[in-house]
C-alpha atoms as a PDB file:
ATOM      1  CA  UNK A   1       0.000   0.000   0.000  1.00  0.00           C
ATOM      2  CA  UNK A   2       0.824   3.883  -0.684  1.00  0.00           C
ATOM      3  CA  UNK A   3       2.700   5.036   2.147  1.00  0.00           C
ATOM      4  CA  UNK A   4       2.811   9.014   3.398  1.00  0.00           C
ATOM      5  CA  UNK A   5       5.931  10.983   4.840  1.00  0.00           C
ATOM      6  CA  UNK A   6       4.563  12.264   8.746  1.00  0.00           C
ATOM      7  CA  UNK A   7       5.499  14.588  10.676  1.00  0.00           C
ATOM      8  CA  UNK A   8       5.719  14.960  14.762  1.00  0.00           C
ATOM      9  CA  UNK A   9       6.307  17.448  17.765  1.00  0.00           C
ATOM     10  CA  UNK A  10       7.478  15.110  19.845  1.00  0.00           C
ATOM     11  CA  UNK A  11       7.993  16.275  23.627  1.00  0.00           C
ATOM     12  CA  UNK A  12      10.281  14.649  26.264  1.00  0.00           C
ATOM     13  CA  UNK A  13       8.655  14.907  29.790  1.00  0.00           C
ATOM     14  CA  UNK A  14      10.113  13.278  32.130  1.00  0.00           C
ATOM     15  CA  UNK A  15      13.422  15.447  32.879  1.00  0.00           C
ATOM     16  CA  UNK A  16      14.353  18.638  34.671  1.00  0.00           C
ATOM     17  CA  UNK A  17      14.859  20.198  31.708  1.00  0.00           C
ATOM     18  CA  UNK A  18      11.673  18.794  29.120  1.00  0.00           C
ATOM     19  CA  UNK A  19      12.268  19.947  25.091  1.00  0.00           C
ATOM     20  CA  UNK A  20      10.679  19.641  21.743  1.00  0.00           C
ATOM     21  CA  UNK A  21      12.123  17.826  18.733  1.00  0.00           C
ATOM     22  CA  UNK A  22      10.837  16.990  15.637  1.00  0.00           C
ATOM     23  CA  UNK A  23      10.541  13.297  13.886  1.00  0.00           C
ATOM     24  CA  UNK A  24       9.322  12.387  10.681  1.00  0.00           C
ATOM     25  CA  UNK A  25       8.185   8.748   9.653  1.00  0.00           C
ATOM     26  CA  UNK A  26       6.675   6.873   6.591  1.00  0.00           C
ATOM     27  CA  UNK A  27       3.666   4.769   6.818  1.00  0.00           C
ATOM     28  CA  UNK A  28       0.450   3.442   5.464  1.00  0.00           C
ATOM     29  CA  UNK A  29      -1.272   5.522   7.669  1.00  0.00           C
ATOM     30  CA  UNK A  30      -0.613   7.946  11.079  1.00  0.00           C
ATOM     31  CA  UNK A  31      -1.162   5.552  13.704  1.00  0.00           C
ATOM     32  CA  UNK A  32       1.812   3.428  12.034  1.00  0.00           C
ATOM     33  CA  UNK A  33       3.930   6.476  11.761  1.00  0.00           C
ATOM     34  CA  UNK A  34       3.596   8.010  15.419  1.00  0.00           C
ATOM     35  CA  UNK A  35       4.459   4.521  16.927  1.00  0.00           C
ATOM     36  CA  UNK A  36       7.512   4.561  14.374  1.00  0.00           C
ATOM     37  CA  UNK A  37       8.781   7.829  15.762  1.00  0.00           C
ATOM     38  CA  UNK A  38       7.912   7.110  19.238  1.00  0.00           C
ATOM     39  CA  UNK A  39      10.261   4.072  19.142  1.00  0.00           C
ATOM     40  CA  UNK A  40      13.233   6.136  17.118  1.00  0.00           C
ATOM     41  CA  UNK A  41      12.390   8.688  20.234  1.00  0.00           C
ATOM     42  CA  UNK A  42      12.555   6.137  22.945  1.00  0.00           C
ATOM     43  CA  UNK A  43      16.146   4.748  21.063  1.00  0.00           C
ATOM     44  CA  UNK A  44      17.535   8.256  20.815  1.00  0.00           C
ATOM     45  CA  UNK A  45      17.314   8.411  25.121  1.00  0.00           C
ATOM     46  CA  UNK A  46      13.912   9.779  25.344  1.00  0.00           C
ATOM     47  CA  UNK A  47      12.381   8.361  28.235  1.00  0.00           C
ATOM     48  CA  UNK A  48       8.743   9.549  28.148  1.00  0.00           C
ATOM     49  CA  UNK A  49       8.689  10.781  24.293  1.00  0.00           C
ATOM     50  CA  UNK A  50       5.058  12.651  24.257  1.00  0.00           C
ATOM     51  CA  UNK A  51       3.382  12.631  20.894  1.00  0.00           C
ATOM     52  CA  UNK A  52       2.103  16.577  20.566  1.00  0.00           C
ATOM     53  CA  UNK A  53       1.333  17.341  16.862  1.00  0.00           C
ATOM     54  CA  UNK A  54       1.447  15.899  13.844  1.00  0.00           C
ATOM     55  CA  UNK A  55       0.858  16.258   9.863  1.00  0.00           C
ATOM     56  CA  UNK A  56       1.362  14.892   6.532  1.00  0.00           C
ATOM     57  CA  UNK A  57       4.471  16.713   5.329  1.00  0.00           C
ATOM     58  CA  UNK A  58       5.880  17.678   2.152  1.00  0.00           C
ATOM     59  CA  UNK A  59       9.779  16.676   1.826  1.00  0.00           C
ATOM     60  CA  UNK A  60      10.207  20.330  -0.132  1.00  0.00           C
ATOM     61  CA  UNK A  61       9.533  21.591   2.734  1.00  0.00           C
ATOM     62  CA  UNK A  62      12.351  20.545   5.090  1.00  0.00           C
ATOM     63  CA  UNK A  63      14.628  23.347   6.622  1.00  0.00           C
ATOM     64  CA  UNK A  64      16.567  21.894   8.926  1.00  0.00           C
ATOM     65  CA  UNK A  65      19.023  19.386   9.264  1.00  0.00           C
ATOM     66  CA  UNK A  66      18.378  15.841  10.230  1.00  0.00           C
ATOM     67  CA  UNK A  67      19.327  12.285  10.753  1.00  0.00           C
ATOM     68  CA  UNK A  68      20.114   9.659   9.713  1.00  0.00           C
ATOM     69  CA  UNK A  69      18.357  11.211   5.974  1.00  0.00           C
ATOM     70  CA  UNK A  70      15.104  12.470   4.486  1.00  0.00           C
ATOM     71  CA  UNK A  71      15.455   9.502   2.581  1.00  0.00           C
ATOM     72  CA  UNK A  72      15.072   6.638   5.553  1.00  0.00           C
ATOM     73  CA  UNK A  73      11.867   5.308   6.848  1.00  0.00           C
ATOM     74  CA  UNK A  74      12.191   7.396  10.458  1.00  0.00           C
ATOM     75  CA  UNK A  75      14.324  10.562  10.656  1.00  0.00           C
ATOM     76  CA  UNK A  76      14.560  13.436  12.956  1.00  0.00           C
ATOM     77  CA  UNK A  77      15.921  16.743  13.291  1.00  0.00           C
ATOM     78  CA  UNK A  78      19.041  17.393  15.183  1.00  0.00           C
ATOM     79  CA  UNK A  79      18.453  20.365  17.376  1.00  0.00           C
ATOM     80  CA  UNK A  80      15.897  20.463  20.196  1.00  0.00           C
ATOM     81  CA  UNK A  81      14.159  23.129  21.956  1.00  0.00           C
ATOM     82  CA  UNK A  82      14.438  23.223  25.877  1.00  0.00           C
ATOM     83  CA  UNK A  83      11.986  24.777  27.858  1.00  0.00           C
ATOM     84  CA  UNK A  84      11.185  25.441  31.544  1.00  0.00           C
ATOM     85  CA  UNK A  85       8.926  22.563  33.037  1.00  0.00           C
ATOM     86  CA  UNK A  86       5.806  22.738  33.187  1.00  0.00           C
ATOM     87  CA  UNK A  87       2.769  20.346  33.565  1.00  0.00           C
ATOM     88  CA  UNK A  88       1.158  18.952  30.498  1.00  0.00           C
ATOM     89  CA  UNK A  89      -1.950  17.175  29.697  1.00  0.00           C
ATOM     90  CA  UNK A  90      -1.379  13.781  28.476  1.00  0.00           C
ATOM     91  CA  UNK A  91      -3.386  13.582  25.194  1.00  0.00           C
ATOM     92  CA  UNK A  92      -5.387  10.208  25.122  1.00  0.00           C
ATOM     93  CA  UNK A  93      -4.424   7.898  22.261  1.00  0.00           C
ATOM     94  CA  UNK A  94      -6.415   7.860  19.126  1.00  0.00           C
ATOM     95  CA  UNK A  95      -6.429  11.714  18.477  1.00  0.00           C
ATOM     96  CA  UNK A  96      -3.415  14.297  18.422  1.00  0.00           C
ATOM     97  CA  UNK A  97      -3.356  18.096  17.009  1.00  0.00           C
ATOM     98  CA  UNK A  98      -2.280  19.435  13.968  1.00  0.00           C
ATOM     99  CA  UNK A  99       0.225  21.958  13.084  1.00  0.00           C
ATOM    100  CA  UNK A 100      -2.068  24.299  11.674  1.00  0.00           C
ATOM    101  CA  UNK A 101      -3.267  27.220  13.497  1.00  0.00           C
ATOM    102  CA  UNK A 102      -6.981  27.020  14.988  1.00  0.00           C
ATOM    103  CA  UNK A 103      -9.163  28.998  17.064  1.00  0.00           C
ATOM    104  CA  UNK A 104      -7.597  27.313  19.999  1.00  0.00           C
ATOM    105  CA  UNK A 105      -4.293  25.223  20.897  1.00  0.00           C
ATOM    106  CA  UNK A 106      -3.645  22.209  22.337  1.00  0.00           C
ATOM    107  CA  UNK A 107      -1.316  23.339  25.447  1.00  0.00           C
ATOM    108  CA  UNK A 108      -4.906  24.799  26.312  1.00  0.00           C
ATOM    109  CA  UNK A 109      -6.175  20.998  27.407  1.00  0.00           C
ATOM    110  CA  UNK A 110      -6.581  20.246  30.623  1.00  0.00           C
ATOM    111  CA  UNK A 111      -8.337  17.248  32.620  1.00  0.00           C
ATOM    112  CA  UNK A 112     -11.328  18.860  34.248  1.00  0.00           C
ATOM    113  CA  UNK A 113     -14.885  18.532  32.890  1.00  0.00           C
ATOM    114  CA  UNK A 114     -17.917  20.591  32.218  1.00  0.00           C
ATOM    115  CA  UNK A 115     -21.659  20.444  32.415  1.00  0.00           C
ATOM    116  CA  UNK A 116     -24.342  21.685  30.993  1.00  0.00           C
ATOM    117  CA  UNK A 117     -28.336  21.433  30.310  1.00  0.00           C
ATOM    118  CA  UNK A 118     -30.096  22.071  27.208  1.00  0.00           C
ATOM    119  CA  UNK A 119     -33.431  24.189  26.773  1.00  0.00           C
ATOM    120  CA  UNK A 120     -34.811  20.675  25.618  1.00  0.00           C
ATOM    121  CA  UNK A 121     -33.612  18.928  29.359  1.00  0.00           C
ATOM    122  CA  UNK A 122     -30.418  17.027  28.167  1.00  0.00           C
ATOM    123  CA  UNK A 123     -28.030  17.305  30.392  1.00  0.00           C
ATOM    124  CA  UNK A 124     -24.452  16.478  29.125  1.00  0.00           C
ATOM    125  CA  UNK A 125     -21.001  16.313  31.397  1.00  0.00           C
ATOM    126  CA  UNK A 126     -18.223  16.078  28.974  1.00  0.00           C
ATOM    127  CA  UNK A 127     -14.655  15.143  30.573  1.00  0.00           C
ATOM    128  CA  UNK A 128     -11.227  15.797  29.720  1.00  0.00           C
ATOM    129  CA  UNK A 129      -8.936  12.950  30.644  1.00  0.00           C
ATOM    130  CA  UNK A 130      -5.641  12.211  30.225  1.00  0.00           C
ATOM    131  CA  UNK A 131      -4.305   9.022  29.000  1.00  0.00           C
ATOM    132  CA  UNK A 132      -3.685   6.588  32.153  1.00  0.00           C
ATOM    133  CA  UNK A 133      -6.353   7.735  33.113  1.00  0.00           C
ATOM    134  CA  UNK A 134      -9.282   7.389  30.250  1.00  0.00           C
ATOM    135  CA  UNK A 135      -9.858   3.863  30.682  1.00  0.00           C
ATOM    136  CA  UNK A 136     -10.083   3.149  34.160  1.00  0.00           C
ATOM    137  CA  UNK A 137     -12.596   6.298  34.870  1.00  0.00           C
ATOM    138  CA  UNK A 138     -14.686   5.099  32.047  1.00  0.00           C
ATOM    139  CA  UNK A 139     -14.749   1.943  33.593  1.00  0.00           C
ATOM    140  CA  UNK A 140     -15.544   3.518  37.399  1.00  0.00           C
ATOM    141  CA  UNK A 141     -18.246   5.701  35.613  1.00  0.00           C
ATOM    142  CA  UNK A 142     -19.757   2.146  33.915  1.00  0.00           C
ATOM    143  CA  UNK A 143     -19.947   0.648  37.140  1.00  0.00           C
ATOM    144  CA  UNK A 144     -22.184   3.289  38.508  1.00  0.00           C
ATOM    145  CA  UNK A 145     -24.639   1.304  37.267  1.00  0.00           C
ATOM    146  CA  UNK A 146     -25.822  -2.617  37.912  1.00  0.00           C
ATOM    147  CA  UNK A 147     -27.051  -2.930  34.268  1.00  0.00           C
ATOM    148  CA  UNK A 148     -27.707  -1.387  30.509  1.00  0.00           C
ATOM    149  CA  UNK A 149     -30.039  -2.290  28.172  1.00  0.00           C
ATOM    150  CA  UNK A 150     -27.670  -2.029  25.627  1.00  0.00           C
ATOM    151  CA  UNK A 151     -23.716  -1.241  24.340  1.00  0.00           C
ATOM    152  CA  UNK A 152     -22.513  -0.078  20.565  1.00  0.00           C
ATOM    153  CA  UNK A 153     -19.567   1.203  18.721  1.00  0.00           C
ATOM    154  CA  UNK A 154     -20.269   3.621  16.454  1.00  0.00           C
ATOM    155  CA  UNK A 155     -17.374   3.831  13.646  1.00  0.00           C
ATOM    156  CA  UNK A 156     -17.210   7.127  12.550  1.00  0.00           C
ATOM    157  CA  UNK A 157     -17.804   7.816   8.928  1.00  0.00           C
ATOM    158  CA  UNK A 158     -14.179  10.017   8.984  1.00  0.00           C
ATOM    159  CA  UNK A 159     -12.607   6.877   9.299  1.00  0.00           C
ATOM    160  CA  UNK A 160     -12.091   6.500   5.618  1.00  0.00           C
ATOM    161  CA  UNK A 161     -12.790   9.413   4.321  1.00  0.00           C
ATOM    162  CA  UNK A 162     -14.260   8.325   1.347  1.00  0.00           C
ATOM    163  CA  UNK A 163     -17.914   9.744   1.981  1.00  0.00           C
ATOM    164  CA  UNK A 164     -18.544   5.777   3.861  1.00  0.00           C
ATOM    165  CA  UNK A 165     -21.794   6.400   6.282  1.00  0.00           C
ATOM    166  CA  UNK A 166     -21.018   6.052  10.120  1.00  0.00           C
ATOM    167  CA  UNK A 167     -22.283   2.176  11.363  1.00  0.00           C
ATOM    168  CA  UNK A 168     -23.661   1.299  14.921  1.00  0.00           C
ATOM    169  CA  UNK A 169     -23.583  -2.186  15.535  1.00  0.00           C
ATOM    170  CA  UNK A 170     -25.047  -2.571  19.098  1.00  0.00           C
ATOM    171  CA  UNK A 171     -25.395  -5.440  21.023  1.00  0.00           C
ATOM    172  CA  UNK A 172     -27.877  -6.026  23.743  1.00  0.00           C
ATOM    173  CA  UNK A 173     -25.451  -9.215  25.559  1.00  0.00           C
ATOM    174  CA  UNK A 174     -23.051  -6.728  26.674  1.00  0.00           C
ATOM    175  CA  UNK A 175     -25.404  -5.444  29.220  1.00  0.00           C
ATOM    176  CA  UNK A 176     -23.534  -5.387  32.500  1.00  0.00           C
ATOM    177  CA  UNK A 177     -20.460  -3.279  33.703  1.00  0.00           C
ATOM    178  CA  UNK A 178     -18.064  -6.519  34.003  1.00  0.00           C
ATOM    179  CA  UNK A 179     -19.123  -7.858  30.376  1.00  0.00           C
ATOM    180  CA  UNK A 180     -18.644  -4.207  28.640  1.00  0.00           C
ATOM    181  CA  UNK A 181     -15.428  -3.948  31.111  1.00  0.00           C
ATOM    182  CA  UNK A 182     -13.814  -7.162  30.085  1.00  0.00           C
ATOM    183  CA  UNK A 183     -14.687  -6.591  26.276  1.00  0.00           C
ATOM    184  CA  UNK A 184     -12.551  -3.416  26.347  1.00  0.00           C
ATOM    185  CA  UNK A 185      -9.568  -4.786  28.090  1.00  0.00           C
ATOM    186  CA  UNK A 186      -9.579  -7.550  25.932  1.00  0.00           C
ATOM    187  CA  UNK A 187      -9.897  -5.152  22.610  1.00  0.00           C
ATOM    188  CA  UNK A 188      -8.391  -1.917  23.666  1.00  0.00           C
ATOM    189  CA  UNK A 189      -6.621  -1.141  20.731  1.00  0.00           C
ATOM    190  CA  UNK A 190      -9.660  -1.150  18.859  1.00  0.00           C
ATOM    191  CA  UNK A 191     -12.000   0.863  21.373  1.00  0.00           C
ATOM    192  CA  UNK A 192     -10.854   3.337  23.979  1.00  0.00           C
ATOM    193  CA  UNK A 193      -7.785   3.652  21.542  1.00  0.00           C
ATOM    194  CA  UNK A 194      -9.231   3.954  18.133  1.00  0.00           C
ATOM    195  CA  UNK A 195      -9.846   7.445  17.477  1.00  0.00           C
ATOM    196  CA  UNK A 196     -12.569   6.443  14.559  1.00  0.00           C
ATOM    197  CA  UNK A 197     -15.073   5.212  17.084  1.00  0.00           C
ATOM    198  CA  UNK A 198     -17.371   6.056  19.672  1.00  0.00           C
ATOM    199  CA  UNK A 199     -18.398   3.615  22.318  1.00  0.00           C
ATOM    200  CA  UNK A 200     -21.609   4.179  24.411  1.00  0.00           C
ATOM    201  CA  UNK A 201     -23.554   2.058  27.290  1.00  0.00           C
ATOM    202  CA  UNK A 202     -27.125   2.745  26.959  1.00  0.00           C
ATOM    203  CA  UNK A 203     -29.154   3.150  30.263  1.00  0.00           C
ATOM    204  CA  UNK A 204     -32.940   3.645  30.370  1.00  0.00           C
ATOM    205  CA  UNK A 205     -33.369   5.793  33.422  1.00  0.00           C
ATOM    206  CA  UNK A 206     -33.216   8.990  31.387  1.00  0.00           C
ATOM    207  CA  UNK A 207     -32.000   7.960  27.886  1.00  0.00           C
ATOM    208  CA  UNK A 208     -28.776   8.087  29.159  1.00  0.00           C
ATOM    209  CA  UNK A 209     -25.678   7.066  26.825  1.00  0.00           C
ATOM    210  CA  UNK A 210     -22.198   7.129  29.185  1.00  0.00           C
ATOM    211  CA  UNK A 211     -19.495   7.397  26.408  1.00  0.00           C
ATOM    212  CA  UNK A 212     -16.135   7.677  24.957  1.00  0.00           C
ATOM    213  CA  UNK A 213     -16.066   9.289  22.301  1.00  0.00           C
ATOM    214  CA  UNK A 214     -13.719   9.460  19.074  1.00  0.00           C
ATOM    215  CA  UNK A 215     -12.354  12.704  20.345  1.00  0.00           C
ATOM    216  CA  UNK A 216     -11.562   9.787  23.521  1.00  0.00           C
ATOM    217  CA  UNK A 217     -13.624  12.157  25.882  1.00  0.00           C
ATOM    218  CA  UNK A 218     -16.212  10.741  28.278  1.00  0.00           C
ATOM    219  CA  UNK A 219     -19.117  12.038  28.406  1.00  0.00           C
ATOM    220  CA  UNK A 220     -22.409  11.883  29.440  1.00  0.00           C
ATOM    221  CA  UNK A 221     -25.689  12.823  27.737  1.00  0.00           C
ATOM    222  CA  UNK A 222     -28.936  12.327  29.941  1.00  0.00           C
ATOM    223  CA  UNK A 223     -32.083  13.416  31.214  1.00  0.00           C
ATOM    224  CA  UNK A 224     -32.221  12.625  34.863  1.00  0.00           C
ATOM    225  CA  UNK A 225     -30.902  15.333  36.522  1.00  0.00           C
ATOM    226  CA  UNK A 226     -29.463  13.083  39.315  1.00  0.00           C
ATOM    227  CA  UNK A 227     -28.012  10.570  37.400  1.00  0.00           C
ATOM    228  CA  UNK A 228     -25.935  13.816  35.737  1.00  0.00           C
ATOM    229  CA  UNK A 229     -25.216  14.804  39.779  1.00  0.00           C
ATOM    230  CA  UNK A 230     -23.770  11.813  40.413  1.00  0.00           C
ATOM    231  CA  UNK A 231     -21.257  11.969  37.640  1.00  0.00           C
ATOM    232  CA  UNK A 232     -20.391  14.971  38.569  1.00  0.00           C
ATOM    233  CA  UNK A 233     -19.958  13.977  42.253  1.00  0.00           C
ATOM    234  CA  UNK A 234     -17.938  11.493  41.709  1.00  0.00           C
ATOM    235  CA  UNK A 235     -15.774  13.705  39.562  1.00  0.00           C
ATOM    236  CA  UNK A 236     -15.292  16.572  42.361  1.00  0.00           C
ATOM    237  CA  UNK A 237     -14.060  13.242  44.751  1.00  0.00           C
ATOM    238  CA  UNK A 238     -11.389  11.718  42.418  1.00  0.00           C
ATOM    239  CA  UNK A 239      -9.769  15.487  41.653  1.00  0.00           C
ATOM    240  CA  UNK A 240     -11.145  16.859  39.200  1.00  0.00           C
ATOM    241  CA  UNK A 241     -11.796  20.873  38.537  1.00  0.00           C
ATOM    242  CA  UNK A 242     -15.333  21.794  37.473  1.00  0.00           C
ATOM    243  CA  UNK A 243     -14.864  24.600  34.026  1.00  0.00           C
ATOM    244  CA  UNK A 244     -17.765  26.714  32.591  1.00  0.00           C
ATOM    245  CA  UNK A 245     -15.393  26.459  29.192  1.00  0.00           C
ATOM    246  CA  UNK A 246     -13.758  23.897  28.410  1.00  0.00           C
ATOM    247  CA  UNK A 247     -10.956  23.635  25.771  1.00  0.00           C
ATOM    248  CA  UNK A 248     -11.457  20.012  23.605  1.00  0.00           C
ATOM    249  CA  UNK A 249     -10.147  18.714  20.028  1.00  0.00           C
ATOM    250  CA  UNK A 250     -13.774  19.736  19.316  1.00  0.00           C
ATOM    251  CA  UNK A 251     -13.717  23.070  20.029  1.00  0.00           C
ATOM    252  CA  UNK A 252     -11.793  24.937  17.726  1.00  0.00           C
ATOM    253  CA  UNK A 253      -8.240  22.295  17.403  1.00  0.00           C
ATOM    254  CA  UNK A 254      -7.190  21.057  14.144  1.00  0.00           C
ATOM    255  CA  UNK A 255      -6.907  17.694  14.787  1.00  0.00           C
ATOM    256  CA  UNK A 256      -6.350  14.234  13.312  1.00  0.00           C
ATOM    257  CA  UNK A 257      -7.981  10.502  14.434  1.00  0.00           C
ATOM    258  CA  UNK A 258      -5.770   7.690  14.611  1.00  0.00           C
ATOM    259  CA  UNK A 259      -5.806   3.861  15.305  1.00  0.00           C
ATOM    260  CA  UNK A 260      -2.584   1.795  15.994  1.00  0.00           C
ATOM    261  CA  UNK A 261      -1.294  -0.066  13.523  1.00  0.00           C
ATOM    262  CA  UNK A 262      -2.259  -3.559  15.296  1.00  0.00           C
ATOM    263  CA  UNK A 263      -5.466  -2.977  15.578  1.00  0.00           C
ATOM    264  CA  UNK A 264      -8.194  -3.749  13.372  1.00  0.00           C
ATOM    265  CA  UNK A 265      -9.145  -1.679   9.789  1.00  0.00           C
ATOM    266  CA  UNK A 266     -12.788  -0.412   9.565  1.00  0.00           C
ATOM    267  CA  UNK A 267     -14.055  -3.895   7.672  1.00  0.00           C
ATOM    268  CA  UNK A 268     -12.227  -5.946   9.934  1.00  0.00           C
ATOM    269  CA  UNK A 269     -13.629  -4.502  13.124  1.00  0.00           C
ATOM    270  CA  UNK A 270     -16.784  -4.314  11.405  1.00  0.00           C
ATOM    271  CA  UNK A 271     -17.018  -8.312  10.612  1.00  0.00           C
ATOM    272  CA  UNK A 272     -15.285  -8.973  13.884  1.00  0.00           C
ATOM    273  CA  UNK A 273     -17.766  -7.454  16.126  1.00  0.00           C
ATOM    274  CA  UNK A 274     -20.553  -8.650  14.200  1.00  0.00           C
ATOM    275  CA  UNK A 275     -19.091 -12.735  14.889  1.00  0.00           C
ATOM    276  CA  UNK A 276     -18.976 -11.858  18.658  1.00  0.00           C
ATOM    277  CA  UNK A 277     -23.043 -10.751  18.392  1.00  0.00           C
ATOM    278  CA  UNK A 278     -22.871  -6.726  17.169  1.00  0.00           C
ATOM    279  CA  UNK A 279     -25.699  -6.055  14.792  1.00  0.00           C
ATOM    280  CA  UNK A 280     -26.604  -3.023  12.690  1.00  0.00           C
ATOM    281  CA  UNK A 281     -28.496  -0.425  14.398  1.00  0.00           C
ATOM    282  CA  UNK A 282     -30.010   2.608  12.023  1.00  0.00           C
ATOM    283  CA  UNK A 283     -31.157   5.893  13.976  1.00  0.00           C
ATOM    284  CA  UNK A 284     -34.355   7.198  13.126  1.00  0.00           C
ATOM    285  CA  UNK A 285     -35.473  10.169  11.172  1.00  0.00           C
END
């Protein structure tokens, strides 16, 4: 298959004196490219190398000087840029920013969440967290519950950007914390970490769909005011801040999706979930 040159602002964290340097890496597609880099990062002596920003990138366009050449499969730029530490939000994998300019920037991300009700009585929480942490408070907020009626993937239709619809496939066996739980640790790559799908667990009381979505955000959208509460309680006791604005990859960011590059392609997923029990679900209207 056609492979792309990729470039990354790759950011070492873990040192008293953190910098920037730039990779570049040739793959099918971006997921295959940023785990490329990462590893040329983690062989160069970078010890917590943090993916920041990435692009497709024309080789015209390079400036600078770099090793080992433009012409190998990983390369990277010689100098780096030190700056003072700071704290920085660990972006969840399956999304990362782009170069390009937007109405907001990335360094503007912070864990914290926000909520919010609708004229219509939807409350939604929507939850910034940072990688470590994505999967096990998704997996505290599913056990809030004793049951579901029932759990989907959604696969986005920007997944192969061809004009392909989105697809639910729900399925109404995973319908208990521990069975949605053990289906994501056993598939991660292709759920909490694919940034072409949404996952949601469906609850009754109050239409409520508890979510990760492709932008690998949780959030809630319900109409039972204390359902919402709770979230939000829970929230204020593990830590985190309460915003009236909060910055997101949907909120102004140029942005890309990704999936790593052992996980499963759209039809693959799509035939895979549909042998363990996953069956087309069409919204209405």
């Amino acid at each position: 298959m056609k492979t792309t040159l990729f470039t990354c602002l790759v950011e070492e964290r873990s040192t008293t004196e953190p910098f920037v340097q730039v990779y570049w890496a040739r793959d099918e597609h971006l997921g295959g490219a940023l785990e490329k880099m990462q590893a040329a990062a983690r062989s160069n002596g970078l010890r917590d190398p943090a993916m920041r920003e990435a692009d497709p990138f024309d080789l015209n366009n390079l400036q600078c000087e770099v090793k080992p050449s433009p012409s190998a499969d990983v390369f990277w730029a010689l100098s780096r840029h030190f700056f003072p530490p700071e704290p920085t939000f660990a972006l969840p994998y399956g999304v990362i920013g782009s170069c390009i300019e937007g109405e907001r920037d990335i360094s503007e991300i912070v864990a914290g969440y926000s909520l919010s009700k609708a004229d219509s009585g939807l409350t939604t929480l929507e939850v910034n967290v940072s990688a470590d942490e994505l999967a096990p408070l998704y997996q505290e907020f599913l056990q809030a519950h004793p049951s579901y009626r029932v759990f989907w993937y959604l696969l986005h239709d920007h997944w192969l950007g061809d004009g392909s619809d989105s697809l639910f496939l729900i399925n109404e066996g995973f319908n208990t914390p521990a069975g949605i739980i053990e289906h994501l640790q056993a598939h991660m790559r292709d759920s909490i970490m694919n940034g072409f799908v949404t996952l949601t667990a469906y609850l009754q009381e109050g239409s409520t769909n508890v979510k990760v979505s492709d932008h690998k955000r949780i959030v809630v959208a319900t109409y039972a005011d204390e359902i919402a509460g709770n979230y939000a309680n829970l929230l204020d006791h593990v830590g985190y801040d309460r915003f009236d604005d909060l910055t997101s990859f949907d909120r102004g960011i140029h942005h890309w999706h990704f999936r790593h590059p052992a996980s499963r392609d759209r039809a693959a997923l799509e035939r895979y979930l549909r042998e363990l029990g996953f069956k087309d679900w069409k919204p209405k209207g």
